[in-house]
N, C-alpha and C. Protein backbone atom coordinates (compact mmCIF):
# COMPACT_ATOMS: atom_id res chain seq x y z
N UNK A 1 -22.36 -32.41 39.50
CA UNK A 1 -21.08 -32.73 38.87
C UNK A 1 -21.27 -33.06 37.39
N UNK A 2 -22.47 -33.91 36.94
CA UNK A 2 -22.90 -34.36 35.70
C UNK A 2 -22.66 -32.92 35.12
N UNK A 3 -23.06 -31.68 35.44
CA UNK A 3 -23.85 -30.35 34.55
C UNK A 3 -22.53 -29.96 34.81
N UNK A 4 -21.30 -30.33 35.26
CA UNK A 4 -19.85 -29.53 34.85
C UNK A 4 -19.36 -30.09 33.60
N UNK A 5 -19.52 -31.90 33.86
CA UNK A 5 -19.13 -32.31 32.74
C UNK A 5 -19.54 -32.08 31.06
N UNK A 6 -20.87 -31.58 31.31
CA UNK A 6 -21.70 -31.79 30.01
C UNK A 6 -20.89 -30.28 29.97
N UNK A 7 -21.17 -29.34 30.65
CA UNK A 7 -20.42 -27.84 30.24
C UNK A 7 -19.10 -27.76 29.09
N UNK A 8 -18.39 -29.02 30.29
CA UNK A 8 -16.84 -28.54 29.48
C UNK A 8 -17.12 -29.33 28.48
N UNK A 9 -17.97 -30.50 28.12
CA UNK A 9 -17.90 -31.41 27.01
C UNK A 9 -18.13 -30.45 25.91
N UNK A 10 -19.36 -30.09 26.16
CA UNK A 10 -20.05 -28.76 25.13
C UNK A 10 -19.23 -27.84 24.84
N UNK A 11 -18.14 -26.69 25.72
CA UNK A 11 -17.08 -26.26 25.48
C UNK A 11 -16.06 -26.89 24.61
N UNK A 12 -15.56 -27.76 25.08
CA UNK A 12 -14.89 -28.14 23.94
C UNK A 12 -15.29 -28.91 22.60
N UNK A 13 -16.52 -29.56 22.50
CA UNK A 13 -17.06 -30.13 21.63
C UNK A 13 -17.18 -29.00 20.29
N UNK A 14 -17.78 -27.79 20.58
CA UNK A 14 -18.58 -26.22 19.92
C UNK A 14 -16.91 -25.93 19.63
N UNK A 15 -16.23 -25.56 20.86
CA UNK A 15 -14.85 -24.40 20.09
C UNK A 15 -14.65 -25.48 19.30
N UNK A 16 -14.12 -26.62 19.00
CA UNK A 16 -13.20 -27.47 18.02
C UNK A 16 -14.40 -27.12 16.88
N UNK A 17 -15.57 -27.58 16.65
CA UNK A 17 -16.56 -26.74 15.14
C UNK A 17 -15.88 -25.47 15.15
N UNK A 18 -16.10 -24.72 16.13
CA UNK A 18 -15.63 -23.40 15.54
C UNK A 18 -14.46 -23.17 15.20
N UNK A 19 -13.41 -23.57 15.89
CA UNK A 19 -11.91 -23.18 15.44
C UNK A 19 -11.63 -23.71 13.97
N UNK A 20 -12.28 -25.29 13.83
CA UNK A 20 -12.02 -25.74 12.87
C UNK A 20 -12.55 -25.11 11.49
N UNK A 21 -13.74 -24.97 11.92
CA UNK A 21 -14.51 -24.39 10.51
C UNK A 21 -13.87 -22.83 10.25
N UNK A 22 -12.97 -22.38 11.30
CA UNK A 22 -12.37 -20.74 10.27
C UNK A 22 -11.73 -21.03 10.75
N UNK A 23 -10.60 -22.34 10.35
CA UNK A 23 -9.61 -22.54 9.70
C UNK A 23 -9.81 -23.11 8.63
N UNK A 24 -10.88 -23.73 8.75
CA UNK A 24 -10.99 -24.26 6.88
C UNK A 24 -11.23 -23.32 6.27
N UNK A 25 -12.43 -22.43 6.31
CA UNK A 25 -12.77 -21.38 5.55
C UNK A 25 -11.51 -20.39 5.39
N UNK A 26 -10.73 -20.01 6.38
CA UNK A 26 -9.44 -19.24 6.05
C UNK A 26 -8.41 -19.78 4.63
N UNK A 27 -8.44 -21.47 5.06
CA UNK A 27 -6.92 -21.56 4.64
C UNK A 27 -7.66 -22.10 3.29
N UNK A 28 -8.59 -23.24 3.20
CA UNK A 28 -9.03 -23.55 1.90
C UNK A 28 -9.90 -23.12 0.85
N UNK A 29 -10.92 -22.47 1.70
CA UNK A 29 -12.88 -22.53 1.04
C UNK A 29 -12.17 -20.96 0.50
N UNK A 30 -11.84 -19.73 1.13
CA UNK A 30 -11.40 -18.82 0.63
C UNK A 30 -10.56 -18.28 -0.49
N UNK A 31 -9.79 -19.24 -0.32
CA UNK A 31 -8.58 -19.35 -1.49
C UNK A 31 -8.79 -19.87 -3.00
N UNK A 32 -10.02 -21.17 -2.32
CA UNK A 32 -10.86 -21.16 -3.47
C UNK A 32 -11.42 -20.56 -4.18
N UNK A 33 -12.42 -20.17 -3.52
CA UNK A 33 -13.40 -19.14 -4.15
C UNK A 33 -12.80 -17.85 -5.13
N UNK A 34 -12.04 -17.47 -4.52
CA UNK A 34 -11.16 -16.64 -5.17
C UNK A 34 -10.28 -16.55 -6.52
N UNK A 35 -9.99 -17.75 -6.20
CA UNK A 35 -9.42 -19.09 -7.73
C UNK A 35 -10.59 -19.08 -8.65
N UNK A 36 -11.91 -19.53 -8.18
CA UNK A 36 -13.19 -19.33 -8.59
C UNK A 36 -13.66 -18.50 -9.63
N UNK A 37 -13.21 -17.25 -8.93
CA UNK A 37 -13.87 -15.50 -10.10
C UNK A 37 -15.25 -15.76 -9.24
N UNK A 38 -15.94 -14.98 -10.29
CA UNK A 38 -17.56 -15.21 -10.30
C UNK A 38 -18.52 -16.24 -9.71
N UNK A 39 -17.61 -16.98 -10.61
CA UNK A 39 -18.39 -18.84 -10.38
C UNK A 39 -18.17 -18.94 -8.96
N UNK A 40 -17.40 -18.61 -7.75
CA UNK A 40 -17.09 -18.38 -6.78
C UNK A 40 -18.42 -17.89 -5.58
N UNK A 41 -19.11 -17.18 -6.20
CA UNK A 41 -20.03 -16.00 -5.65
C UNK A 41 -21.42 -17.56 -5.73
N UNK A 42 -21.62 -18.04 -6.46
CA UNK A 42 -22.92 -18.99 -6.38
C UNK A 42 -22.64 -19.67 -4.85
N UNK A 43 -21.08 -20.30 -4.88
CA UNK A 43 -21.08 -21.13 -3.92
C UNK A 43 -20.84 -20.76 -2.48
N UNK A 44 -20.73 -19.44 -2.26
CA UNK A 44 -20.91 -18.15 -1.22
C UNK A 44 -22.64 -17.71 -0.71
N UNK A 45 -23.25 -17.91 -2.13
CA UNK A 45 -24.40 -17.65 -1.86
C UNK A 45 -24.95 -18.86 -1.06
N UNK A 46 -24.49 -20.39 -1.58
CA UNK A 46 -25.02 -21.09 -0.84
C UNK A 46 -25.05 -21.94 0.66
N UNK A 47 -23.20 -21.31 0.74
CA UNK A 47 -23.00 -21.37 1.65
C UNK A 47 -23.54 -20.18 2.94
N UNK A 48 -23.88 -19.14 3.02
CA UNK A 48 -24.51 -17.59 3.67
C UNK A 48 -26.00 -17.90 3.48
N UNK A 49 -26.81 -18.13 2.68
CA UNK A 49 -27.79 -17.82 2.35
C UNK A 49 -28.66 -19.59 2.73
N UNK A 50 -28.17 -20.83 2.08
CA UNK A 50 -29.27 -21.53 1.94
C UNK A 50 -28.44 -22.44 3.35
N UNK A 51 -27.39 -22.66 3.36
CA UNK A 51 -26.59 -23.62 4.57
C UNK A 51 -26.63 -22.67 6.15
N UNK A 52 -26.48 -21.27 5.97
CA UNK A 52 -26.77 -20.33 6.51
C UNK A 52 -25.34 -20.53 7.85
N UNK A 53 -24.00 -20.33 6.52
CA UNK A 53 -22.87 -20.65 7.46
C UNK A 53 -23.05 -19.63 8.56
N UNK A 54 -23.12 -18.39 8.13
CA UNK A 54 -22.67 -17.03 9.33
C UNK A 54 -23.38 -17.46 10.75
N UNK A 55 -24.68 -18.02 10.94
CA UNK A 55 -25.46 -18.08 11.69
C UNK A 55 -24.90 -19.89 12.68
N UNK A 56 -24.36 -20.70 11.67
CA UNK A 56 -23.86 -21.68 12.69
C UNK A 56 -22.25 -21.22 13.05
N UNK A 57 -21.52 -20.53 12.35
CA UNK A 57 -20.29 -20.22 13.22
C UNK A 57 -20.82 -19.04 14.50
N UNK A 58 -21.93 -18.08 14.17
CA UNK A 58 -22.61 -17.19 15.45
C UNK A 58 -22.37 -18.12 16.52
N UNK A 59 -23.64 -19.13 16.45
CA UNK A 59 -23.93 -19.78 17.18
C UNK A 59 -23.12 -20.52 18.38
N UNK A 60 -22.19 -21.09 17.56
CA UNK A 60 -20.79 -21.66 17.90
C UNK A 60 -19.90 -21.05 18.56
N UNK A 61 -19.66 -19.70 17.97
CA UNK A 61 -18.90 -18.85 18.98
C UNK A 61 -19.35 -18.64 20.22
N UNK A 62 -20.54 -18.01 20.20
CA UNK A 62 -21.93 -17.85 21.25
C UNK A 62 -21.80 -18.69 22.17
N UNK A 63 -21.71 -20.53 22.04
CA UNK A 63 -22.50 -21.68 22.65
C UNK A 63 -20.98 -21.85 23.38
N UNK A 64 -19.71 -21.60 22.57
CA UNK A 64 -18.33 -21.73 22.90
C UNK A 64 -18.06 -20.88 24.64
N UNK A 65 -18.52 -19.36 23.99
CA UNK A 65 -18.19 -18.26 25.09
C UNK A 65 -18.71 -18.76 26.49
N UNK A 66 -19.63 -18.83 26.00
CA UNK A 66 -20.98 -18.93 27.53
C UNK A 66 -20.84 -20.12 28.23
N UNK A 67 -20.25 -21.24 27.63
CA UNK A 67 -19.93 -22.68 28.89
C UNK A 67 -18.53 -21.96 28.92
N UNK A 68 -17.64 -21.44 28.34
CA UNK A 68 -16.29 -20.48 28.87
C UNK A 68 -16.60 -20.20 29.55
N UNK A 69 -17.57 -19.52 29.69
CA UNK A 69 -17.25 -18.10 30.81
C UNK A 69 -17.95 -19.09 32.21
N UNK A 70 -19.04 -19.72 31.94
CA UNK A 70 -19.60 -20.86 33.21
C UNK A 70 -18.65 -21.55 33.69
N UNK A 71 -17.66 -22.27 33.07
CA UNK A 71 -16.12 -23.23 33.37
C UNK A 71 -15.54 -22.16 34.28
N UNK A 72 -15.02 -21.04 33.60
CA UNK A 72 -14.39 -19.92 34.54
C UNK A 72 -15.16 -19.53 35.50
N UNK A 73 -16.48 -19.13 36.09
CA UNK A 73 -17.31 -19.20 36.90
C UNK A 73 -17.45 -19.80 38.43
N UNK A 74 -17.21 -21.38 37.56
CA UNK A 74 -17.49 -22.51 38.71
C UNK A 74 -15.76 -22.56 38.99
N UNK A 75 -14.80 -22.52 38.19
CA UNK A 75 -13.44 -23.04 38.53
C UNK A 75 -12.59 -21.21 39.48
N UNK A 76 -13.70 -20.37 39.31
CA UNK A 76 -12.63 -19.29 40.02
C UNK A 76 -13.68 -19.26 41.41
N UNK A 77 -14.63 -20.14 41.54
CA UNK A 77 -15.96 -20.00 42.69
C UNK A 77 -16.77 -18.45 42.70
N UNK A 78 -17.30 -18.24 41.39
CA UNK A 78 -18.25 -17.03 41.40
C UNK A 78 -17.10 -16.18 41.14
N UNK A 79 -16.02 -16.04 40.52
CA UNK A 79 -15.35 -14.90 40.06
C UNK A 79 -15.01 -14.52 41.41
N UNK A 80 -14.79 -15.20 42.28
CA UNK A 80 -14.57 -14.66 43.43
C UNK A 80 -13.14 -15.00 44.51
N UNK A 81 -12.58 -16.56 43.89
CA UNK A 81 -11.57 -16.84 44.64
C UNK A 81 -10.31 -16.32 44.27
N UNK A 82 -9.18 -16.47 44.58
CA UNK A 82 -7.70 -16.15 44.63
C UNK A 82 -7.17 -16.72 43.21
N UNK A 83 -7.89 -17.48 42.82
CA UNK A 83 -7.82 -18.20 41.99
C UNK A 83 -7.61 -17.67 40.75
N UNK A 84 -8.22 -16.36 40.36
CA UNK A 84 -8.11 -15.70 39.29
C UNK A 84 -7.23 -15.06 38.99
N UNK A 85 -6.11 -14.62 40.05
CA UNK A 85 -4.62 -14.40 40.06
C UNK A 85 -4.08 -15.46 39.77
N UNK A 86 -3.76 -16.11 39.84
CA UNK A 86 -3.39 -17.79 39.65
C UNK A 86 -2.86 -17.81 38.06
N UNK A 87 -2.36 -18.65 37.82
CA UNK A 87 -1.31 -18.72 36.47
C UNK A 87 -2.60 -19.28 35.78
N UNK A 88 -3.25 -20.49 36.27
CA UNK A 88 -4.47 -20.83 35.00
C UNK A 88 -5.76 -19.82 34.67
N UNK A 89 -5.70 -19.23 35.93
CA UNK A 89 -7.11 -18.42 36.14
C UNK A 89 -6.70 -17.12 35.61
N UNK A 90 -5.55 -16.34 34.96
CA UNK A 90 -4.61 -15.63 34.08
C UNK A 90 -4.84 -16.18 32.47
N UNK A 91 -4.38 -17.72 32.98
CA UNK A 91 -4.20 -17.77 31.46
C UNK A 91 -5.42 -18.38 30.77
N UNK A 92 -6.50 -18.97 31.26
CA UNK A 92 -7.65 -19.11 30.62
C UNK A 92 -8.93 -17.90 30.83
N UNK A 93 -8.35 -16.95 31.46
CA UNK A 93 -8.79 -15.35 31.26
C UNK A 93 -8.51 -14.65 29.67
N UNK A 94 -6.97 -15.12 29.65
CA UNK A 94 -6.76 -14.48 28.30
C UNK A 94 -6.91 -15.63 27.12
N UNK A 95 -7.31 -16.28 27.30
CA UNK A 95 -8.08 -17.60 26.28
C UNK A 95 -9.47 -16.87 26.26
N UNK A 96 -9.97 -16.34 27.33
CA UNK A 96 -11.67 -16.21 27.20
C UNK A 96 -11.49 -14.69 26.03
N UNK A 97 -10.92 -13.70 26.56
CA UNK A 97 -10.65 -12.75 25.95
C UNK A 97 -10.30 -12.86 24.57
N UNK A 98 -9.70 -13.28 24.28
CA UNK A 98 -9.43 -13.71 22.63
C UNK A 98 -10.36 -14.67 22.13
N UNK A 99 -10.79 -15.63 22.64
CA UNK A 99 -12.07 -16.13 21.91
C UNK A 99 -12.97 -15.28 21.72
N UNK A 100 -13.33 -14.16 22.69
CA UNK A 100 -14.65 -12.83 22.36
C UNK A 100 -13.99 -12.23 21.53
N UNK A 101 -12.44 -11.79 21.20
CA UNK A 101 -12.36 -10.79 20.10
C UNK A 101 -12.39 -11.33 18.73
N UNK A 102 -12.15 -12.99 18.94
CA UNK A 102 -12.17 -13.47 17.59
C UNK A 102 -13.68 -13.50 16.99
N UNK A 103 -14.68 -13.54 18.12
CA UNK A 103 -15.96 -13.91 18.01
C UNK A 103 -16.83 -11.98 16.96
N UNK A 104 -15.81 -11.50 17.96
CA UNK A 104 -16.16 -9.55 17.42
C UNK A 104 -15.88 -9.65 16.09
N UNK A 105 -14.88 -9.94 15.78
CA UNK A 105 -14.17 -9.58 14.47
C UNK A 105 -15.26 -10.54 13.58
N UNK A 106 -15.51 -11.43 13.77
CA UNK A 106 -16.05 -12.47 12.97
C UNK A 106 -17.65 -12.49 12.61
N UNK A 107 -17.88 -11.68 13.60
CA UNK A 107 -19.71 -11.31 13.46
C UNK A 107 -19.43 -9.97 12.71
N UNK A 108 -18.67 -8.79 12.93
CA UNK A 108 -18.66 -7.51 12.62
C UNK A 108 -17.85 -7.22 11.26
N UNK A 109 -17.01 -8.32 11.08
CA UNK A 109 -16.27 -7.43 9.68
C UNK A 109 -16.29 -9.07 9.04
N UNK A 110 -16.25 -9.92 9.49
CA UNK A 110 -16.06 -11.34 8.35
C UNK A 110 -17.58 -11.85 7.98
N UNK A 111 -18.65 -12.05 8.60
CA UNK A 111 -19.97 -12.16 8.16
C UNK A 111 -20.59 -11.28 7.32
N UNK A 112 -20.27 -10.33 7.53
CA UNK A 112 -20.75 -9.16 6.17
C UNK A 112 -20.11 -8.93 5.22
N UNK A 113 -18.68 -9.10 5.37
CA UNK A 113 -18.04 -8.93 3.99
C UNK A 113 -18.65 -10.28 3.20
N UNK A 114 -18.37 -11.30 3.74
CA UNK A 114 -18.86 -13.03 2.88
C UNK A 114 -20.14 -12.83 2.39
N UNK A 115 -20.77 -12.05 3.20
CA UNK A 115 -22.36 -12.38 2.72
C UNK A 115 -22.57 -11.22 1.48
N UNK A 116 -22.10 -10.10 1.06
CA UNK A 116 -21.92 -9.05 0.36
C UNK A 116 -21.08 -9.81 -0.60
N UNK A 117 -20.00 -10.41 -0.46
CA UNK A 117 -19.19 -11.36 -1.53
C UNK A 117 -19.87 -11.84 -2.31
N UNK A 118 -20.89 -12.91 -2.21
CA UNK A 118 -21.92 -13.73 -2.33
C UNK A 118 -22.85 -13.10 -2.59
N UNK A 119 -23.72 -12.03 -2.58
CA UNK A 119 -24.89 -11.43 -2.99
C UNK A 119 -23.99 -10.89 -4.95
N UNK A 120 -22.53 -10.45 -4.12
CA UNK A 120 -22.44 -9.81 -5.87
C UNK A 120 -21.71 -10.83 -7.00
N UNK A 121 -21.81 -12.13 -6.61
CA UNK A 121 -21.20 -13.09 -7.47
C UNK A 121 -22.43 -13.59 -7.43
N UNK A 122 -23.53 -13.58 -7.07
CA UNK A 122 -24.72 -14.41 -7.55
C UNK A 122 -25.41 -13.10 -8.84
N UNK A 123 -25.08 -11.80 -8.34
CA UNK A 123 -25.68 -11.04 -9.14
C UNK A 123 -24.71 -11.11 -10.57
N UNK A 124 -23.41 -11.21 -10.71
CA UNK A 124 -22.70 -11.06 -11.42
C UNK A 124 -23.40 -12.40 -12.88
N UNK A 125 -22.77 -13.60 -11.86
CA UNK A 125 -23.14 -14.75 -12.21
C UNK A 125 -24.69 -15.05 -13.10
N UNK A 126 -25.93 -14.24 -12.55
CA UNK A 126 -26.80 -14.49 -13.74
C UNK A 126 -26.96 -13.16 -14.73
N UNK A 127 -26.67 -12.32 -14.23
CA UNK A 127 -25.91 -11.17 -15.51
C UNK A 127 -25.59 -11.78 -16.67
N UNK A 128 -24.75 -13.05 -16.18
CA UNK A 128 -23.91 -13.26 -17.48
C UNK A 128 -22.81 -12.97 -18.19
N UNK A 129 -22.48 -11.73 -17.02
CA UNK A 129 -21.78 -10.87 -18.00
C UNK A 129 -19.84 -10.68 -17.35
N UNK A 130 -18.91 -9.88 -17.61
CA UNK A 130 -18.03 -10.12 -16.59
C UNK A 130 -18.03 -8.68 -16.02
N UNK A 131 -17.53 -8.45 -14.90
CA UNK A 131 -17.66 -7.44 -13.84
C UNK A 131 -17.51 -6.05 -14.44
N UNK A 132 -17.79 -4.93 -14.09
CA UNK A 132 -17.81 -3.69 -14.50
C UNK A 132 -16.60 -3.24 -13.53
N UNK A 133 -15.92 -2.38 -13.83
CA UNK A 133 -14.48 -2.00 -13.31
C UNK A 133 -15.18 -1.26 -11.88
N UNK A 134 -15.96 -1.10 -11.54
CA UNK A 134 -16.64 -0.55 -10.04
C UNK A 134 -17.29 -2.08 -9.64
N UNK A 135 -17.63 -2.71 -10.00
CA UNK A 135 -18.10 -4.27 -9.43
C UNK A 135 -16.48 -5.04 -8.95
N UNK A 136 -15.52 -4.86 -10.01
CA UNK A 136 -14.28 -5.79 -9.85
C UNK A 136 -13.58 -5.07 -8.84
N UNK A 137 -13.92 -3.09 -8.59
CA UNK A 137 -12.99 -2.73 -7.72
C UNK A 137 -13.92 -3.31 -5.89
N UNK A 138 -15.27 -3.03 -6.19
CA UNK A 138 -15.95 -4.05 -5.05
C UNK A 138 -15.79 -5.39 -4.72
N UNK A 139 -15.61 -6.20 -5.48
CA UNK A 139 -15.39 -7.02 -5.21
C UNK A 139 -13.66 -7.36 -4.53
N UNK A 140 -12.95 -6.49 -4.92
CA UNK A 140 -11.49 -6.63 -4.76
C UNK A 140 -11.31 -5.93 -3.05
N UNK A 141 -12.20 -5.44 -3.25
CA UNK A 141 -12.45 -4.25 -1.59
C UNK A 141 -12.85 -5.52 -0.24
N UNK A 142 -14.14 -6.11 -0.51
CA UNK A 142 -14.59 -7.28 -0.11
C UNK A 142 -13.86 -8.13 0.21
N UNK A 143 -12.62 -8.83 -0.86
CA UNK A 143 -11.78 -9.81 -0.68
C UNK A 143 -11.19 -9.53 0.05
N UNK A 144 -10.36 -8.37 0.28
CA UNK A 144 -9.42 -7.60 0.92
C UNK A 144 -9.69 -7.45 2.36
N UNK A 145 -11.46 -7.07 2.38
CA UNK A 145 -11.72 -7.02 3.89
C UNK A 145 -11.82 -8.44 4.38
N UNK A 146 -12.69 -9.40 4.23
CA UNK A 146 -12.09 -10.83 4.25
C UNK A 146 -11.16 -11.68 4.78
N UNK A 147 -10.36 -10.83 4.15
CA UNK A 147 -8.95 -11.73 3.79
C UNK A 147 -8.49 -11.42 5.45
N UNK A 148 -8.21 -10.34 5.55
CA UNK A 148 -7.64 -9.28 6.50
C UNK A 148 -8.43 -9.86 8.04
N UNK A 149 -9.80 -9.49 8.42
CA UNK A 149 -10.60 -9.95 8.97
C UNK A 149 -10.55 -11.51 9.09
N UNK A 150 -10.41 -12.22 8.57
CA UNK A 150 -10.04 -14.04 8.56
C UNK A 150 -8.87 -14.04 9.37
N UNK A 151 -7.34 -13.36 8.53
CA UNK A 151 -6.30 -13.64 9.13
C UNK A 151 -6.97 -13.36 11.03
N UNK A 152 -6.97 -12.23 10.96
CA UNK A 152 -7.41 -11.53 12.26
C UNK A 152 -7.28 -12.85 13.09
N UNK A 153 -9.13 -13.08 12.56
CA UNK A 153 -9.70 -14.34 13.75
C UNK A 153 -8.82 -15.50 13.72
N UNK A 154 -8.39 -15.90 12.74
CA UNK A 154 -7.52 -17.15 13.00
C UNK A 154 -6.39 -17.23 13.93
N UNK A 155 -5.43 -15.97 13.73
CA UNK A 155 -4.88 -15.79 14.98
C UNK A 155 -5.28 -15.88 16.22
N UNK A 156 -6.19 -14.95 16.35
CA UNK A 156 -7.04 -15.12 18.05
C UNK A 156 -7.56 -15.91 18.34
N UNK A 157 -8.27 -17.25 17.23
CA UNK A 157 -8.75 -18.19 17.57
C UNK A 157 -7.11 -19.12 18.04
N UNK A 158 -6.85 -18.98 17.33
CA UNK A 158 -5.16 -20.10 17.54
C UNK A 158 -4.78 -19.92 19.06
N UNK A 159 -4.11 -18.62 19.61
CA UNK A 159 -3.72 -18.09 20.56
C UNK A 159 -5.07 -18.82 21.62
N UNK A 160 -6.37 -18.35 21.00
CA UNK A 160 -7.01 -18.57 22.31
C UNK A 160 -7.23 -20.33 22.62
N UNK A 161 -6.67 -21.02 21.68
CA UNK A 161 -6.92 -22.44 21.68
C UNK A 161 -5.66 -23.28 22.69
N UNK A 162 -4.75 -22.28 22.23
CA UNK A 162 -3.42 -22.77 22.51
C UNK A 162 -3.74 -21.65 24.12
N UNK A 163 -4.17 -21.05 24.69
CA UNK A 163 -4.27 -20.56 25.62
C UNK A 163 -4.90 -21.70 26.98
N UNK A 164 -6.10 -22.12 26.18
CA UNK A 164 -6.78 -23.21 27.11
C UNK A 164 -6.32 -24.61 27.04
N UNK A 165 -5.34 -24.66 26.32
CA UNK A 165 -4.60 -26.14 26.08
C UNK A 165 -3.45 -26.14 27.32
N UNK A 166 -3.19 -25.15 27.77
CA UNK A 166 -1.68 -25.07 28.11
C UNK A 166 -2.26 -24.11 29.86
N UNK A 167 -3.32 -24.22 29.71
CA UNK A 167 -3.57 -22.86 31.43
C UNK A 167 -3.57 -23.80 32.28
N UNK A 168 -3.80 -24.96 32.21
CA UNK A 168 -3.65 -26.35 33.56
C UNK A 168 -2.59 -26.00 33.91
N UNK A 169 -1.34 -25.61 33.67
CA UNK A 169 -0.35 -26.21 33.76
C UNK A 169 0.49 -25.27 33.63
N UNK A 170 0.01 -23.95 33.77
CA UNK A 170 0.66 -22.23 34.48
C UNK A 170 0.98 -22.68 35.72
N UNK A 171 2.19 -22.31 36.28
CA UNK A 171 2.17 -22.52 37.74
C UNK A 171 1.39 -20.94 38.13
């Protein structure tokens, strides 16, 4: 019984880092940076490169899914009871599902655009110099994917938060 509790503790302990941290990065750290210019790209670098954000939101998503999918496991008895028809076993199905697509989107198109953000504002930045109209149209490409890719996950993270908040209590 102890190793259910520590599960869901860990479940919810990991998604709240994760939901929280891309919503900050969506709504504030982004908007910043952007406000930023150039000067923007150092603090990208240090966030990707020396804090090594991409790899603790991985992680997080990762550590999130896998006591998910164990919670759903032990609460449908091996994927096996009636239970998974069931209004909670429905609706924290489609909580699990949207936490993996937010987790897709966020390893596949938001970790590489940030980290490419950040490689060309550190390059820009000791240049010295200001962007070359193929650097500013890259960089504008980048933001764009970003931007787009963020909204994405924040939605699916939202939905999938508000999915497992509310599946107790599906009839």
């Amino acid at each position: 019984m102890f190793g259910l509790y520590a599960l869901r503790i860990l479940h919810v302990a990991i998604g709240v880092f994760w939901v929280g941290a891309v919503l900050f990065i969506g709504f504030f750290l982004t908007p910043s940076l952007r406000a930023a210019g150039p000067a923007g790209g150092a603090v990208m670098q240090q966030l990707m490169g020396v804090r090594a954000m991409a790899l603790w939101l991985m992680a997080s998503a990762i550590v999130t899914l896998l006591s998910g999918l164990g919670l759903y496991w032990h609460d449908s008895s091996g994927f096996t009871s009636a239970w998974l028809g069931s209004g909670p076993g429905r609706v924290f199905g489609l909580g699990g599902v949207l936490g993996l697509a937010a987790a897709i989107v966020g390893m596949s198109v938001n970790a590489p655009a940030a980290r490419r953000l950040g490689e060309l504002g550190v390059k820009l930045q000791s240049a010295g110099r200001p962007p070359t109209a193929e650097e500013q149209a890259a960089l504008a490409r980048l933001e764009a994917r970003l931007s787009r890719g963020s909204n994405v996950t924040i939605v699916l993270l939202i939905l999938a938060t508000l999915m497992m908040g509310v599946a107790r209590y599906v009839p």
